[in-house]
Protein backbone atom coordinates (compact mmCIF):
# COMPACT_ATOMS: atom_id res chain seq x y z
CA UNK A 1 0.00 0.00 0.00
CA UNK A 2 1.42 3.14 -1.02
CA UNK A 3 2.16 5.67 1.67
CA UNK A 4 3.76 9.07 0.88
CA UNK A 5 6.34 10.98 3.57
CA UNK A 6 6.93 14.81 2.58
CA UNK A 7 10.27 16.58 3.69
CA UNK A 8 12.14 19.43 3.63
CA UNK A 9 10.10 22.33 5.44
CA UNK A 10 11.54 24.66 7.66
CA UNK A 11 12.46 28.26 8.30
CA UNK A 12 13.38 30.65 5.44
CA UNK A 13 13.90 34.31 5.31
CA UNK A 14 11.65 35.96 2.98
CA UNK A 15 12.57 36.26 -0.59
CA UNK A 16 14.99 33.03 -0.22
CA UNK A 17 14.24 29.26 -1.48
CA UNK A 18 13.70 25.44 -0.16
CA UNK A 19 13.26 22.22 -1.97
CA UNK A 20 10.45 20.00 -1.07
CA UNK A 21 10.89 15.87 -1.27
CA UNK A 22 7.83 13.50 -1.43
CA UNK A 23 9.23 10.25 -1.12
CA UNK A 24 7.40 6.67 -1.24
CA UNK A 25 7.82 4.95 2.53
CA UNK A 26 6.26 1.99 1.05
CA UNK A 27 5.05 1.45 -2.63
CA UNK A 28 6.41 3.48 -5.92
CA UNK A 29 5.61 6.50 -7.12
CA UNK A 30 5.90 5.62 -10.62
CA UNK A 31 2.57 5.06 -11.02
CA UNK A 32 1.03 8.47 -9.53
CA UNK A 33 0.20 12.12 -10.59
CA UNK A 34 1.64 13.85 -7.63
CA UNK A 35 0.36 16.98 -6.03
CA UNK A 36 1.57 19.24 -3.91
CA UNK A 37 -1.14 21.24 -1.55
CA UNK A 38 -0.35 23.48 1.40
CA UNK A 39 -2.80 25.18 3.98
CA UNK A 40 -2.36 27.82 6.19
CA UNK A 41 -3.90 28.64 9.64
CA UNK A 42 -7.33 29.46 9.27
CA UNK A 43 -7.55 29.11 5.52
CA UNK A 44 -8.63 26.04 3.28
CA UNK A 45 -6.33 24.00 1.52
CA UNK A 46 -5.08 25.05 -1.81
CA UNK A 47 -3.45 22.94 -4.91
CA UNK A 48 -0.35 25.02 -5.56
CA UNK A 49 1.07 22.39 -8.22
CA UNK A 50 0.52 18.91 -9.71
CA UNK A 51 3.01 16.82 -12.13
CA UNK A 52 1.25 13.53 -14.06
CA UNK A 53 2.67 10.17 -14.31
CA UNK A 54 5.00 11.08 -17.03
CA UNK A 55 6.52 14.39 -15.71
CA UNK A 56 5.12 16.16 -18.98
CA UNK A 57 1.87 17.35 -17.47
CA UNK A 58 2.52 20.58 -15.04
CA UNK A 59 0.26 22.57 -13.53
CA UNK A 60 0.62 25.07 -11.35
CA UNK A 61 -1.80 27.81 -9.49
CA UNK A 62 -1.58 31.00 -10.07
CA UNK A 63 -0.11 31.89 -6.60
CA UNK A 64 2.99 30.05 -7.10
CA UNK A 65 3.70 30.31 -10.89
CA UNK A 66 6.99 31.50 -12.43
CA UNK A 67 7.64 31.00 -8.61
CA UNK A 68 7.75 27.31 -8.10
CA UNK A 69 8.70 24.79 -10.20
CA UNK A 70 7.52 20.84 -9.46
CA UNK A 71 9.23 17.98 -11.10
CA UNK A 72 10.06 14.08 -10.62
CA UNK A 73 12.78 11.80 -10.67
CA UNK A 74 12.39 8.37 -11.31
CA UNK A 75 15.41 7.14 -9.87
CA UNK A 76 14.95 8.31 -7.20
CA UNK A 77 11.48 7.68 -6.90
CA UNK A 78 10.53 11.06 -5.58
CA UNK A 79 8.76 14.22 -6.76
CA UNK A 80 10.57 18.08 -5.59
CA UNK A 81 8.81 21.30 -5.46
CA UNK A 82 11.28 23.80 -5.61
CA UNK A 83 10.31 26.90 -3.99
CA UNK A 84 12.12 30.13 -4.64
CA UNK A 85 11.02 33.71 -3.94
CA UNK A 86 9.23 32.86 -0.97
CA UNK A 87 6.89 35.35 0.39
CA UNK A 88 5.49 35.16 4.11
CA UNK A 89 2.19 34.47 2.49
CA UNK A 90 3.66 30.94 1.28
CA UNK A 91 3.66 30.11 5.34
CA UNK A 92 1.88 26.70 5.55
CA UNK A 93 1.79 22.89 5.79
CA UNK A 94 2.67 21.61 2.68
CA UNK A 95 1.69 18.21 1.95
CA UNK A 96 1.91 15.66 -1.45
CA UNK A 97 -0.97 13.55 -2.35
CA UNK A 98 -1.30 11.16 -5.08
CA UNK A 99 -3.66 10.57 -7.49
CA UNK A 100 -3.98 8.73 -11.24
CA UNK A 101 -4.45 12.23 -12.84
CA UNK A 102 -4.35 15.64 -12.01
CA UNK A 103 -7.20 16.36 -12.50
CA UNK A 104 -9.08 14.03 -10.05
CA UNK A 105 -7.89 15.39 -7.35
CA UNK A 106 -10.68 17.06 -5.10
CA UNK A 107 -13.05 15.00 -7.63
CA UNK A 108 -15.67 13.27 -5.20
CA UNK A 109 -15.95 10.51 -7.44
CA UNK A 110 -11.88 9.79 -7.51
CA UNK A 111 -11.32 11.08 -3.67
CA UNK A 112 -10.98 6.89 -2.26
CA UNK A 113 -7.75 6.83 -4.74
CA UNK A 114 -6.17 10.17 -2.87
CA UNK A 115 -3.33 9.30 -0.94
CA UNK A 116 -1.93 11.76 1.58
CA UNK A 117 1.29 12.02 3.30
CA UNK A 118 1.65 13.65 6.79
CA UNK A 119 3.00 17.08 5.79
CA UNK A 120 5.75 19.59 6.52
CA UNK A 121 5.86 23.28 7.44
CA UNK A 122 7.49 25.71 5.69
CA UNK A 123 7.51 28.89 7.53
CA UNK A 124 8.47 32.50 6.09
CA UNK A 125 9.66 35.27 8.07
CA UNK A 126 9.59 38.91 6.52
């Protein structure tokens, strides 16, 4: 059974960078659209980018694009979101989720298939 495990949050000055990891703890990832959500204290959770099965699908939101950049290495067996610019306002939990497509995610009919790892905090100080 696939289970995901998120790293690389922490404590970043405003304007600098981190890199995000979403690793498989058990299972592969090489059969999963990946996306990365975050939500902050008091707000709802928002998709800030998703990468398909084959790396060529990308999607970001429009909150993070030109920003962040989410990609996959199957070697490795893990899926980044690099994170550069960061604003105080990118202060959250970030967590990775899989799906079969992008686009299911947050789809009622396709939400049994989500998978959801535990999460990690990124915080942004001005």
């Amino acid at each position: 059974q696939l289970q995901l495990m998120e790293s690389g949050g922490g404590l970043v000055q405003s304007g600098g960078s981190l890199r995000l990891s979403c690793a498989a703890s058990s299972g592969t990832l090489h059969y999963s659209a990946i996306g990365w959500f975050r939500q902050a204290p008091g707000k709802e959770r928002e998709k800030v980018a998703c990468i398909s099965t084959s790396g060529r699908g990308l999607e970001y939101s429009d909150s993070v694009k030109g920003r962040f950049t989410i990609s996959r290495d199957d070697a490795k067996d893990t899926v980044y979101l690099q994170m550069d610019n960061l604003t105080p306002d990118d202060t959250a939990v970030y967590y990775c989720a899989h799906n079969a497509f992008c686009m299911w995610f947050g789809l009622p009919t396709y939400k049994a298939r989500e998978v959801w790892g535990q999460g990690t905090l990124v915080t942004v100080s001005s």
